[in-house]
Protein backbone atom coordinates (compact mmCIF):
# COMPACT_ATOMS: atom_id res chain seq x y z
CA UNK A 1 -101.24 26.64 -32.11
CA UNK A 2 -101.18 27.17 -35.95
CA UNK A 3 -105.13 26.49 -36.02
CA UNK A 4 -106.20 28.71 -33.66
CA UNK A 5 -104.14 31.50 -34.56
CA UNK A 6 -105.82 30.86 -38.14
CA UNK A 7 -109.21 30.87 -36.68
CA UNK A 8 -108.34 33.86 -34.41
CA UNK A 9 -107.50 35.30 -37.71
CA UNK A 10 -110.45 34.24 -39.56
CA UNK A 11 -112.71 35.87 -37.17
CA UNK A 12 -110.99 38.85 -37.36
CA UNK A 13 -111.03 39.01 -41.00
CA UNK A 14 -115.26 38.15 -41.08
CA UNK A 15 -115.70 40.84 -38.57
CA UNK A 16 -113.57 43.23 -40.88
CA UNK A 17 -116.22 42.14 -43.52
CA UNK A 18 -119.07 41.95 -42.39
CA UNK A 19 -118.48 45.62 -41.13
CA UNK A 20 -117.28 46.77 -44.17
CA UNK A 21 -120.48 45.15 -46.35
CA UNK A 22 -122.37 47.13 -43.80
CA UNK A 23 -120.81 50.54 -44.22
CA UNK A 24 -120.40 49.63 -48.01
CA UNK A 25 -124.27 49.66 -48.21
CA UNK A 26 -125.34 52.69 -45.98
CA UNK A 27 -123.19 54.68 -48.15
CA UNK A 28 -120.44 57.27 -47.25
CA UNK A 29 -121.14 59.75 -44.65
CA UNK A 30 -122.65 63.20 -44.88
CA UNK A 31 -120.69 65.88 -45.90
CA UNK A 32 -118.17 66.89 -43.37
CA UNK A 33 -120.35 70.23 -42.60
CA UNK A 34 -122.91 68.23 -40.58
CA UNK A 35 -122.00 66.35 -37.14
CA UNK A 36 -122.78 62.92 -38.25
CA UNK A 37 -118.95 62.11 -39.24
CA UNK A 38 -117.75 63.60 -35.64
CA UNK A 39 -120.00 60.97 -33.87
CA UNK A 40 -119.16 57.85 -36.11
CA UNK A 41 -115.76 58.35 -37.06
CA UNK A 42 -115.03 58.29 -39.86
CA UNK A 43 -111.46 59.94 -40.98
CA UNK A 44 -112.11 60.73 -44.70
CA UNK A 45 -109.28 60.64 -47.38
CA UNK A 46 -108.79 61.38 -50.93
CA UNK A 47 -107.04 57.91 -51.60
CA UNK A 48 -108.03 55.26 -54.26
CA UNK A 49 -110.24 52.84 -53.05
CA UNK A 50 -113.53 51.91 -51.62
CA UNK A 51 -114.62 54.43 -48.94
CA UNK A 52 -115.45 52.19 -46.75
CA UNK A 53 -111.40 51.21 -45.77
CA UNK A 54 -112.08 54.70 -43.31
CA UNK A 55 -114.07 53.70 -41.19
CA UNK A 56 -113.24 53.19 -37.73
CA UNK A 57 -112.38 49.77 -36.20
CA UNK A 58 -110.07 48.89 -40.07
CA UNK A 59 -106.78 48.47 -38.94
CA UNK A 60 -103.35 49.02 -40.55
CA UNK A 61 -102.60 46.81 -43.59
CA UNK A 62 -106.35 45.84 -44.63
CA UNK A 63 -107.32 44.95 -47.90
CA UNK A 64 -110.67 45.94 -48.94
CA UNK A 65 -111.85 45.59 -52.97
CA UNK A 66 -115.44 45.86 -54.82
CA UNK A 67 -116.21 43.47 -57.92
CA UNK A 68 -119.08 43.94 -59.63
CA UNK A 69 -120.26 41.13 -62.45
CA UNK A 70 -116.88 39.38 -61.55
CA UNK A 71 -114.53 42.70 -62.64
CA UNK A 72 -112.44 44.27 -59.29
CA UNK A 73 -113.51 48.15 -59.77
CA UNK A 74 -111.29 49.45 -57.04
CA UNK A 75 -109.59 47.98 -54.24
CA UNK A 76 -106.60 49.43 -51.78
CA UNK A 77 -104.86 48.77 -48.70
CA UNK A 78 -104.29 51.09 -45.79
CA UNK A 79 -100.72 51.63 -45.18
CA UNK A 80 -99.00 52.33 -41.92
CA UNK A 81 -99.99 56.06 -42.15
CA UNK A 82 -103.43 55.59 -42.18
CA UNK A 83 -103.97 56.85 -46.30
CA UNK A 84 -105.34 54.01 -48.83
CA UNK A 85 -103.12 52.30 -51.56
CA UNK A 86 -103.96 51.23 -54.95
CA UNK A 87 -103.77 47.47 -55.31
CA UNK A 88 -101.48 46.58 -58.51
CA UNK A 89 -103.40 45.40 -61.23
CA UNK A 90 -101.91 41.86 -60.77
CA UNK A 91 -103.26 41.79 -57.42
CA UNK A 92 -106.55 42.61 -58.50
CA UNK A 93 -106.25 39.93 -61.31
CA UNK A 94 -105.64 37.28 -57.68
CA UNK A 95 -108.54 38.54 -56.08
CA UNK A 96 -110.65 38.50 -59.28
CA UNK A 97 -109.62 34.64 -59.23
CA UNK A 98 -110.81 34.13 -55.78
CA UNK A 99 -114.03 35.65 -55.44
CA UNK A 100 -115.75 32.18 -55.88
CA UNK A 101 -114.55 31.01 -52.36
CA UNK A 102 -115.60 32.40 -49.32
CA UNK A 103 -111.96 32.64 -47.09
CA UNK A 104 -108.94 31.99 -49.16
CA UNK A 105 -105.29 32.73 -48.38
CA UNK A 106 -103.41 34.41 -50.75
CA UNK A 107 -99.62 36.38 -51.27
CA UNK A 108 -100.90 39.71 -52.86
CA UNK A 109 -98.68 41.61 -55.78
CA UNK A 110 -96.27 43.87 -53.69
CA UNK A 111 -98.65 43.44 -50.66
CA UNK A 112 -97.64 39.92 -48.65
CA UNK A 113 -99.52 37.12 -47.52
CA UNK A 114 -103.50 38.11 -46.79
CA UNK A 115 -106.36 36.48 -45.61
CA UNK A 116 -109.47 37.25 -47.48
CA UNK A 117 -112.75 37.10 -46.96
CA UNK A 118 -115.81 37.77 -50.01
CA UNK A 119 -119.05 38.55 -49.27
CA UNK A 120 -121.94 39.59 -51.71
CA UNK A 121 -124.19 42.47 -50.91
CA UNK A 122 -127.97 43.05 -51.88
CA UNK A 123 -126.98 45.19 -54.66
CA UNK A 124 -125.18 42.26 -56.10
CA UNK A 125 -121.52 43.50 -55.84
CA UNK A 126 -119.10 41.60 -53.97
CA UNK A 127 -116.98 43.16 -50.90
CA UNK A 128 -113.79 41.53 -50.59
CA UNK A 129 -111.39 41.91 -47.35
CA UNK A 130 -108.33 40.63 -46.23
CA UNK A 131 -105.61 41.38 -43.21
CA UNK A 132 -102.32 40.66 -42.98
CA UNK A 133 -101.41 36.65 -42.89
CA UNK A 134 -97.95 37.01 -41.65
CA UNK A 135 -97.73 37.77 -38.36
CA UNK A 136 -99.57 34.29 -37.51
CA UNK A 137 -96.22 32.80 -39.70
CA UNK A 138 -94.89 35.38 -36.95
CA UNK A 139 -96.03 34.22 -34.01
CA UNK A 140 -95.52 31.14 -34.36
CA UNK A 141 -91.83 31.83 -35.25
CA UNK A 142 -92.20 32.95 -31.99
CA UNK A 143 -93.73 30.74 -30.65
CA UNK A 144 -91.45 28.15 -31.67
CA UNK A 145 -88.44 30.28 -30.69
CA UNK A 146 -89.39 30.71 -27.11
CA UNK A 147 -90.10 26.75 -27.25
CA UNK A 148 -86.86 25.75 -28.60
CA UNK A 149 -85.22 28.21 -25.68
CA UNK A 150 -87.28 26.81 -23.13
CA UNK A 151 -86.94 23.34 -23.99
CA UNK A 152 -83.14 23.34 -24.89
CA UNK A 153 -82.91 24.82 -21.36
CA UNK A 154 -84.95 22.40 -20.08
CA UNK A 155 -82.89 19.54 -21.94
CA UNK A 156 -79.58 21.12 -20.63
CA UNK A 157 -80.81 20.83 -16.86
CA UNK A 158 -82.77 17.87 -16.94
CA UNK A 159 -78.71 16.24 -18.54
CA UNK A 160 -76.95 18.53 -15.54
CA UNK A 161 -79.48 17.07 -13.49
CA UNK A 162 -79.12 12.93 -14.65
CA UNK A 163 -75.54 13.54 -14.33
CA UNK A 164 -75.09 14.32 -11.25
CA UNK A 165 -77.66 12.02 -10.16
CA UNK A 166 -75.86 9.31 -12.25
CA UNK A 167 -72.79 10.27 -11.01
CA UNK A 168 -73.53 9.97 -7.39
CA UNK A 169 -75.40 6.88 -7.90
CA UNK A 170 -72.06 5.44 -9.76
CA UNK A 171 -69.79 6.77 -7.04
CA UNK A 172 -69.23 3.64 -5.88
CA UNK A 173 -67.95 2.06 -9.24
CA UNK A 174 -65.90 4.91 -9.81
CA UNK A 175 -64.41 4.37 -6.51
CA UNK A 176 -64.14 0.41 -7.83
CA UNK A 177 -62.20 1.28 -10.49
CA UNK A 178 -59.54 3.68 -8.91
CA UNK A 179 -59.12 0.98 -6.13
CA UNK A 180 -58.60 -1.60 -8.78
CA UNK A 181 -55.87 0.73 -10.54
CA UNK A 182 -53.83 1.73 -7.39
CA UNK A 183 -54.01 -2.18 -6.76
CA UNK A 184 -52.29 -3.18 -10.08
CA UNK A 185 -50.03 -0.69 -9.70
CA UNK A 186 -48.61 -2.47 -6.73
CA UNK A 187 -46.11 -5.11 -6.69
CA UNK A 188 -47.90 -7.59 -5.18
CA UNK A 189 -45.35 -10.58 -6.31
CA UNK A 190 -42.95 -9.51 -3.43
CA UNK A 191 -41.66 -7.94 -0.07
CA UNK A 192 -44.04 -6.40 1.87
CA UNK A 193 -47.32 -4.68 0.61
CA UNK A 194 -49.40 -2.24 2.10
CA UNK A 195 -53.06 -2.17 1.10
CA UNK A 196 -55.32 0.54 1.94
CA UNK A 197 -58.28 -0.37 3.45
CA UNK A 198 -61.14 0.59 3.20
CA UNK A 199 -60.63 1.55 -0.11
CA UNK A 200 -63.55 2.37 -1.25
CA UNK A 201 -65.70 4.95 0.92
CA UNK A 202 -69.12 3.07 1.51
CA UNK A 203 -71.92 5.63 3.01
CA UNK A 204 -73.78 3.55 5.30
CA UNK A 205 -77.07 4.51 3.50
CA UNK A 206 -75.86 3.40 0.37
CA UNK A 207 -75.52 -0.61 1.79
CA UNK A 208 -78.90 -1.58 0.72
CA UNK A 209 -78.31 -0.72 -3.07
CA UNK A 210 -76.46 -3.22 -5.53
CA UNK A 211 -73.54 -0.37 -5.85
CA UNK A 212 -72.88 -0.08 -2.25
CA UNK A 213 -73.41 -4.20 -1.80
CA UNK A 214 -70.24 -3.97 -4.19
CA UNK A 215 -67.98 -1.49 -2.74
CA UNK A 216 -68.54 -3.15 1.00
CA UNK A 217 -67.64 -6.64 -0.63
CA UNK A 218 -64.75 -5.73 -3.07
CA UNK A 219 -63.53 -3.83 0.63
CA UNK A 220 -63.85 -7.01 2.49
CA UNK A 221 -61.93 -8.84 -0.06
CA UNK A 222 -59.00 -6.22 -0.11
CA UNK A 223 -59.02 -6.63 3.72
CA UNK A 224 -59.03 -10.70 3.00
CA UNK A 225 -55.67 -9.99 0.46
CA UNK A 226 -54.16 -7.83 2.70
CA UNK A 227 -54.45 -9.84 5.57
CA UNK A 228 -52.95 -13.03 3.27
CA UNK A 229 -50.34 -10.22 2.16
CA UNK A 230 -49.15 -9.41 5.19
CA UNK A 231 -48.84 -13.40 6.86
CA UNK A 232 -46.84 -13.86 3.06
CA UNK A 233 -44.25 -11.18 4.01
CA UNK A 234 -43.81 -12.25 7.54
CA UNK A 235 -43.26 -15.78 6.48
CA UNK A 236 -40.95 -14.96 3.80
CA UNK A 237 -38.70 -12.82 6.55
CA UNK A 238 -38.57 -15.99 8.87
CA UNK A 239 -37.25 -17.85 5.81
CA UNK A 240 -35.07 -15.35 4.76
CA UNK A 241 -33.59 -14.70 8.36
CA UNK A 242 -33.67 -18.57 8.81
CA UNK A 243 -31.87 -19.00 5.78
CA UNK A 244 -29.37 -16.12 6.63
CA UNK A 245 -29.04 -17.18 10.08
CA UNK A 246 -28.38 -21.04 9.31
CA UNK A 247 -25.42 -20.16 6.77
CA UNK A 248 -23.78 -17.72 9.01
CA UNK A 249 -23.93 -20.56 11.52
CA UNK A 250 -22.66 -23.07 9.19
CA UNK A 251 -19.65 -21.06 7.90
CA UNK A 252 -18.02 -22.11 11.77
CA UNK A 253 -19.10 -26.13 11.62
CA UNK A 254 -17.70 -25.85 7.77
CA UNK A 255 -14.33 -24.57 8.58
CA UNK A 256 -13.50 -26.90 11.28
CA UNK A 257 -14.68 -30.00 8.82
CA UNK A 258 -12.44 -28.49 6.23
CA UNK A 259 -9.44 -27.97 8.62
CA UNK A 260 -9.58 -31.35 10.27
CA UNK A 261 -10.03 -32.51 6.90
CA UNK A 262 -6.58 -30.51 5.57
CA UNK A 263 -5.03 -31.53 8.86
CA UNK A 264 -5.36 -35.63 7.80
CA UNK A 265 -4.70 -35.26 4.87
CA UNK A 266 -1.25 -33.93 5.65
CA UNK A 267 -0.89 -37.31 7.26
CA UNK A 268 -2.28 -39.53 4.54
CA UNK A 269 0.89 -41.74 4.14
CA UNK A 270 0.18 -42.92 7.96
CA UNK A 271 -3.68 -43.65 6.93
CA UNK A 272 -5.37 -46.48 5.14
CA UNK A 273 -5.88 -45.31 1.61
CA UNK A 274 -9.21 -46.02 2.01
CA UNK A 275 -9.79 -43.61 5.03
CA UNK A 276 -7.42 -41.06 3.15
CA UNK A 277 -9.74 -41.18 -0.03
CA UNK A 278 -12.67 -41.21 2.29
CA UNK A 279 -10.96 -37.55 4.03
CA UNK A 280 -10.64 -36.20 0.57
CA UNK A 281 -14.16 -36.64 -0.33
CA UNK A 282 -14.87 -35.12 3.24
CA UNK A 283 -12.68 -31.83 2.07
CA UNK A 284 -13.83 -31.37 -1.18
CA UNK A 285 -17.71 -31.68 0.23
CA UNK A 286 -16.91 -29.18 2.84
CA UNK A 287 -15.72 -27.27 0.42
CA UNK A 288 -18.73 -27.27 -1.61
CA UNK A 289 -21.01 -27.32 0.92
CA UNK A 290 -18.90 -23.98 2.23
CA UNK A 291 -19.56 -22.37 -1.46
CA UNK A 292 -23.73 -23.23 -1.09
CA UNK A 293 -23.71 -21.73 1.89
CA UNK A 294 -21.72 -18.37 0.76
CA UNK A 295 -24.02 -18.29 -1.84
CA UNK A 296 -26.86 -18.80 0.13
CA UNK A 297 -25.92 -16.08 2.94
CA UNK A 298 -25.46 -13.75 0.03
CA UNK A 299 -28.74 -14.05 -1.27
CA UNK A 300 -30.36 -13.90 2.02
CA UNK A 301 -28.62 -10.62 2.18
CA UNK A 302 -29.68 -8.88 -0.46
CA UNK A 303 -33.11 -10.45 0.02
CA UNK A 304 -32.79 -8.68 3.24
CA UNK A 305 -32.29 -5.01 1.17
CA UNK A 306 -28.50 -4.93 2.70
CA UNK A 307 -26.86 -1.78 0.47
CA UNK A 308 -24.38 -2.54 -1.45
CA UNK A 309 -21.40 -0.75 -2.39
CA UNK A 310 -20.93 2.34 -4.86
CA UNK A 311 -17.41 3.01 -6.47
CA UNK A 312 -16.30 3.37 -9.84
CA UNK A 313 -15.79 -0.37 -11.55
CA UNK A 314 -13.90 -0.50 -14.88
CA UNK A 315 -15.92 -2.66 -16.52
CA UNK A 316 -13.81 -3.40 -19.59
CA UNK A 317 -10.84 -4.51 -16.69
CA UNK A 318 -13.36 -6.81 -15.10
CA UNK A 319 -14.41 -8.36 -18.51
CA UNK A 320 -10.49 -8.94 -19.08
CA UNK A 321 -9.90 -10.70 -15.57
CA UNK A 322 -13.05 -13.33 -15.91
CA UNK A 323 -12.66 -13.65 -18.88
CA UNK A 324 -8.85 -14.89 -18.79
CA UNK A 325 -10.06 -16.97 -15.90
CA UNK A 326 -12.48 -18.95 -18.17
CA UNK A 327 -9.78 -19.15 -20.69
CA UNK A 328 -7.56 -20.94 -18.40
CA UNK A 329 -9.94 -23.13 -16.85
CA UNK A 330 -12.10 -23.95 -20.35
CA UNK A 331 -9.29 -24.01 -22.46
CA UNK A 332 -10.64 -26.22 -25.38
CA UNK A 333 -13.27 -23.43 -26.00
CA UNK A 334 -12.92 -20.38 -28.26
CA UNK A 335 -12.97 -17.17 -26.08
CA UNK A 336 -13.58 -14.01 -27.80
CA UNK A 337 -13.83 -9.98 -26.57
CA UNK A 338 -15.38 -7.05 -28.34
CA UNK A 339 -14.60 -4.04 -26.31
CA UNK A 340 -14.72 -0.58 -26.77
CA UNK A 341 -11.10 1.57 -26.98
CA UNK A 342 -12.16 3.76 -23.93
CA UNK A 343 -12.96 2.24 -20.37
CA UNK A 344 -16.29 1.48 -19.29
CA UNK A 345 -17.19 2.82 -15.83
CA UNK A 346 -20.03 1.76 -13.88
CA UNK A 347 -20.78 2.44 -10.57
CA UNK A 348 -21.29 -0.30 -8.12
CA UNK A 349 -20.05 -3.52 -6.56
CA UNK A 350 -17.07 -4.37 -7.91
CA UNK A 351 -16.61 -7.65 -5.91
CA UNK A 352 -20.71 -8.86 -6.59
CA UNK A 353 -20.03 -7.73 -10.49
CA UNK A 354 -17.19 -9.92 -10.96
CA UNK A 355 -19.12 -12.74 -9.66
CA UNK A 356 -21.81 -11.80 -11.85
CA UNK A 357 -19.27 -12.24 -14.95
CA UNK A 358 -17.56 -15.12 -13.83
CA UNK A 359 -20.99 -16.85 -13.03
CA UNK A 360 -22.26 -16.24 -16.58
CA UNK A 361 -18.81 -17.02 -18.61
CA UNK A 362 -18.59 -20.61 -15.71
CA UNK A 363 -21.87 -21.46 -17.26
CA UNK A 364 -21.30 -21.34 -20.71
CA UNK A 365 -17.99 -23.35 -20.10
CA UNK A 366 -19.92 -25.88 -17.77
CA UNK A 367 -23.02 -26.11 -20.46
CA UNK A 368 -21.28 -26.20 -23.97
CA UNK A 369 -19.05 -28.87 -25.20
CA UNK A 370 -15.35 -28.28 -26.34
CA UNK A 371 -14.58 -26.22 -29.06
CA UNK A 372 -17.85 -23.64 -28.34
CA UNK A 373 -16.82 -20.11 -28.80
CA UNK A 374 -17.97 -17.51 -26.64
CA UNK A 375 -18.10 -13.73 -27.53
CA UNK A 376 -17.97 -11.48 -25.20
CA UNK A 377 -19.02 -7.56 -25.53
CA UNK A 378 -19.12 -4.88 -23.95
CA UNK A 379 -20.88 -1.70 -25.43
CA UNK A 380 -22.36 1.89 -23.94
CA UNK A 381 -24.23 4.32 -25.02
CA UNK A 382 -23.55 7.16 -22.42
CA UNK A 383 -26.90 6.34 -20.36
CA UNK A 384 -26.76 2.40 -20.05
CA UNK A 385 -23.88 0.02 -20.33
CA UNK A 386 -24.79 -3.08 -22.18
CA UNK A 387 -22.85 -6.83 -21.57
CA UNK A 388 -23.45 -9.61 -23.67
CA UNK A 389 -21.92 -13.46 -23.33
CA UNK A 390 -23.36 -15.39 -26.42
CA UNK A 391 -22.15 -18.78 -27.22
CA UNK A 392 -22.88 -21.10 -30.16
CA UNK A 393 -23.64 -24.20 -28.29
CA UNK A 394 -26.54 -26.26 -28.26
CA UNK A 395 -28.46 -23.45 -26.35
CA UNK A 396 -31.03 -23.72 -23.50
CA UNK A 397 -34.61 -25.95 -23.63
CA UNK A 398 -37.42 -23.37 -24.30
CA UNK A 399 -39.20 -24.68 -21.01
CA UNK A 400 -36.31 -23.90 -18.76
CA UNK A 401 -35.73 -19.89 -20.25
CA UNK A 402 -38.39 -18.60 -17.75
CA UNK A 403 -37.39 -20.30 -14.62
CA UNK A 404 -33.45 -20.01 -15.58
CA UNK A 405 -32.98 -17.18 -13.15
CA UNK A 406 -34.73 -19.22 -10.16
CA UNK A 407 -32.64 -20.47 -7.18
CA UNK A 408 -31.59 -24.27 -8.07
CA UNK A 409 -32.70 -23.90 -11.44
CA UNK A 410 -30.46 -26.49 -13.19
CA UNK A 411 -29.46 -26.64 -16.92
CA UNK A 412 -30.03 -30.75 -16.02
CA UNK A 413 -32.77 -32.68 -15.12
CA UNK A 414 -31.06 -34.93 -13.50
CA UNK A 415 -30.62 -32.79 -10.81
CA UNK A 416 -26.29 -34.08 -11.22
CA UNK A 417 -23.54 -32.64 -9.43
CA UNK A 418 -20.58 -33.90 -11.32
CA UNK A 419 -20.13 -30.11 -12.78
CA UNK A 420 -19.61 -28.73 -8.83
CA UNK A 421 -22.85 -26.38 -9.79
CA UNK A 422 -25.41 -25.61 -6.64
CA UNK A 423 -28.00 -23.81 -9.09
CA UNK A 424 -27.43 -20.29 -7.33
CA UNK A 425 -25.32 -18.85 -10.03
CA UNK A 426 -27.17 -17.27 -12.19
CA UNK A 427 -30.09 -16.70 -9.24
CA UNK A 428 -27.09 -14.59 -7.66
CA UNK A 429 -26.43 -12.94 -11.43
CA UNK A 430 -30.04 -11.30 -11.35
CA UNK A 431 -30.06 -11.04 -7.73
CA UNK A 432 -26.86 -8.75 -7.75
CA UNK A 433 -28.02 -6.52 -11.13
CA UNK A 434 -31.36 -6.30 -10.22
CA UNK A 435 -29.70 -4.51 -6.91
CA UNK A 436 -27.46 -2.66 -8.96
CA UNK A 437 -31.08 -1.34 -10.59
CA UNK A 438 -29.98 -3.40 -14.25
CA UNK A 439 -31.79 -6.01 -16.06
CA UNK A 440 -30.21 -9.33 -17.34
CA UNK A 441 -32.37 -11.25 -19.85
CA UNK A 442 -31.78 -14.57 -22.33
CA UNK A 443 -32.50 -15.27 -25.44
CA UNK A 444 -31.58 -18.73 -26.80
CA UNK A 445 -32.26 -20.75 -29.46
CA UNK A 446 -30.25 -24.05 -31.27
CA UNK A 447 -27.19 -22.82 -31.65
CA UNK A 448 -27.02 -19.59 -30.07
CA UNK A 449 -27.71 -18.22 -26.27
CA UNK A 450 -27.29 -14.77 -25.47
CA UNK A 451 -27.29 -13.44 -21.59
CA UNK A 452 -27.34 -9.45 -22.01
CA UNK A 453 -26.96 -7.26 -18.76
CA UNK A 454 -28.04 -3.85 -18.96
CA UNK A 455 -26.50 -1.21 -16.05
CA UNK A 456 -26.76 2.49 -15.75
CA UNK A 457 -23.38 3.82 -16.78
CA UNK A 458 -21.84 5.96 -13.96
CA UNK A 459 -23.08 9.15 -12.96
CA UNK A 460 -26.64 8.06 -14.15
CA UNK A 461 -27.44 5.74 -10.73
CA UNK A 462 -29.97 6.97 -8.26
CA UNK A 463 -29.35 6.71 -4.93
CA UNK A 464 -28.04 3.60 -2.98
CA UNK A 465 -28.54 0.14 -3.57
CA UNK A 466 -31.23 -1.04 -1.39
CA UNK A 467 -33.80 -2.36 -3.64
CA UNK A 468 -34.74 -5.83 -2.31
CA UNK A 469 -35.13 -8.67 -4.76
CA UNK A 470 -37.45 -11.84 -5.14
């Protein structure tokens, strides 16, 4: 663009000269009495300058000088009103300096940027003319503009365009993704889950590409999980009702081995002492084979989601019973409380939350030697109530912490019943504040274990208990 606008240019400024060498050497035209200058043209003025800047066809702005023996002896520029200008001597110093080349470009005194052309005529003087060189700089400005417009609007569309080809070509992924968050969002470890399938909206004419190969396969494998889901949660009710339906059936069978077992033992002086010892053993199984199964049904219940009840439960009372319970049955440890002055209410099961004390404070007398002190504490800060039971004993294996809160999870691994422990206790524990929407955690390490039991204090519950548990 920038050379053929200088050509384009350079034409123009050789046609401006060779005209002007022409008129230059015929002369100025007749005086204005005879018709000669109404039939060529020319517009005379009284400006400086050669004569020959009036003649028709110059345009606005050109430069036109004579030298003669090397010396500029006039030169002027026609200004936007049509009269000539007087070039400043400094200008005609320039165009003295250039009158050895035949086109130069040069930024005239007070005049701009010209493109000049010299040309010698038969009388030896030298006709110099020049137009304007800016508006090329100009038009290319222009030029470049208008480019810069177009093409920045052609950038923006062709990215609008890519993407929301890219986009639709990616739906499928994007699709991928969201399934794959919804899915981790779900609590796939328990009760029954529901996945949605499909998930992921497959156009038909999409199959054949890589995308769509994806989002039909990753559907057929949420169909696979969901199917494997679903047989999990139906199995795990037919345990659950099979366990809940075997212990209520035991309780009867139980109670008439204990009875009959009560009722001989009334009579042991009339029985060999080796039956009588034989009918104690009997009782005292029943009678832990009665607690397994309470445990058990209880469990199974609030696997089942059965609601518990809601009522106020002094919490600071409850600590006092258990813990004077332990004290009398453990009385070679230390037993210690830290309770607030004020009551601590929670709202809940008051039956189920005793348990959950006793089981904790019967565990720290059945798994610590003599002379272990436990601390008890109670502490709230008006949104949760916080319950702590640490003990200095020898604390708890770092391989059994994770699986402490797992039905028949034993302190032992020999699996002995000496202690009268089934392994539901503290199963039961997380089982019941888990329902009562709490959290009961461990720490241990030599030394020192720490249960802590976090509950919403009262008035901060939401809605019933009917969360079911693992």
């Amino acid at each position: 663009m920038n050379r053929f606008l200088n050509t384009q240019l350079d034409e123009q400024v050789r046609d401006a000269g060779n005209r002007s060498v022409v008129l230059f050497e015929l002369g100025p035209p007749p005086p204005l009495s005879l018709p000669r200058p109404l039939a060529n043209g020319w517009r005379p003025t009284d400006g400086p300058g050669p004569a020959f800047l009036d003649a028709p066809g110059q345009s606005i702005g050109m430069v036109g000088a004579v030298a003669v023996n090397g010396h500029v002896t006039e030169a002027a520029r026609i200004t936007a009103d049509g009269s000539r200008e007087r070039l400043s001597p400094q200008a005609c110093r320039e165009v003295e300096g250039l009158l050895q080349q035949s086109t130069s470009t040069v930024d005239l005194d007070h005049a701009g940027l010209y493109r000049l052309v010299t040309m010698p005529t038969n009388g030896g003087a030298v006709i110099v003319t020049g137009l304007p060189a800016e508006g090329v700089g100009q038009t290319l400005s222009s030029v470049f503009g208008i480019i810069c417009v177009v093409g920045a609007a052609a950038l923006i569309t062709a990215i609008g365009a890519g993407i929301v080809i890219i986009r639709r070509q990616l739906d499928p992924l994007s699709q991928v993704a969201t399934a794959a968050q919804e899915v981790a969002e779900l609590e796939l470890h328990r009760g029954e889950v529901n996945l949605p399938t499909p998930i992921i909206d497959v156009a038909s004419n999409r199959t054949h590409t890589e995308l769509g190969q994806l989002g039909a396969a990753l559907n057929r494998m949420l169909e696979r999980i969901d199917d494997a889901l679903s047989a999990r949660h139906v199995s795990e009710t037919r345990v659950r009702q099979f366990v809940a339906d075997a212990s209520h059936e035991l309780r009867t069978p139980l109670a008439a081995i204990s009875g009959y077992a009560e009722l001989a033992r009334r009579n042991h002086d009339a029985l060999p002492t080796d039956v009588a010892h034989a009918m104690s053993r009997v009782q005292s199984e029943a009678a832990r084979m009665t607690e397994l199964v309470e445990d058990l049904l209880l469990l199974a219940r609030l696997d089942s989601g059965r609601p518990l009840a809601q009522e106020p439960v002094d919490l600071s009372r409850l600590v006092v019973d258990a813990a004077s319970d332990a004290h009398i049955a453990a009385s070679e440890h230390r037993w210690l409380l830290n309770l607030p002055e004020d009551p601590v209410i929670v709202c809940g099961d008051t039956p189920r939350l005793h348990q959950v004390v006793a089981n904790l404070l019967s565990n720290c007398r059945i798994h610590t030697p003599p002379g272990t002190t436990v601390t008890v504490t109670l502490r709230s800060d008006g949104n949760s109530t916080y319950l702590t039971v640490a003990d200095d004993g020898p604390g708890i294996p770092a391989g059994q912490q994770n699986e402490i809160f797992e039905r028949f999870a034993r302190g032992d691994t020999s699996r002995s019943r000496r202690a009268g422990s089934t392994g539901l206790g503290l199963a039961i524990a997380a089982a019941v504040i888990k329902a009562h929407h709490g959290e009961i955690r461990v720490n241990s390490v030599a030394g020192e274990t720490v249960f802590t039991i976090t509950l919403p204090t009262a008035g901060t519950q939401h809605g019933a208990f009917t969360e079911k548990l693992p």
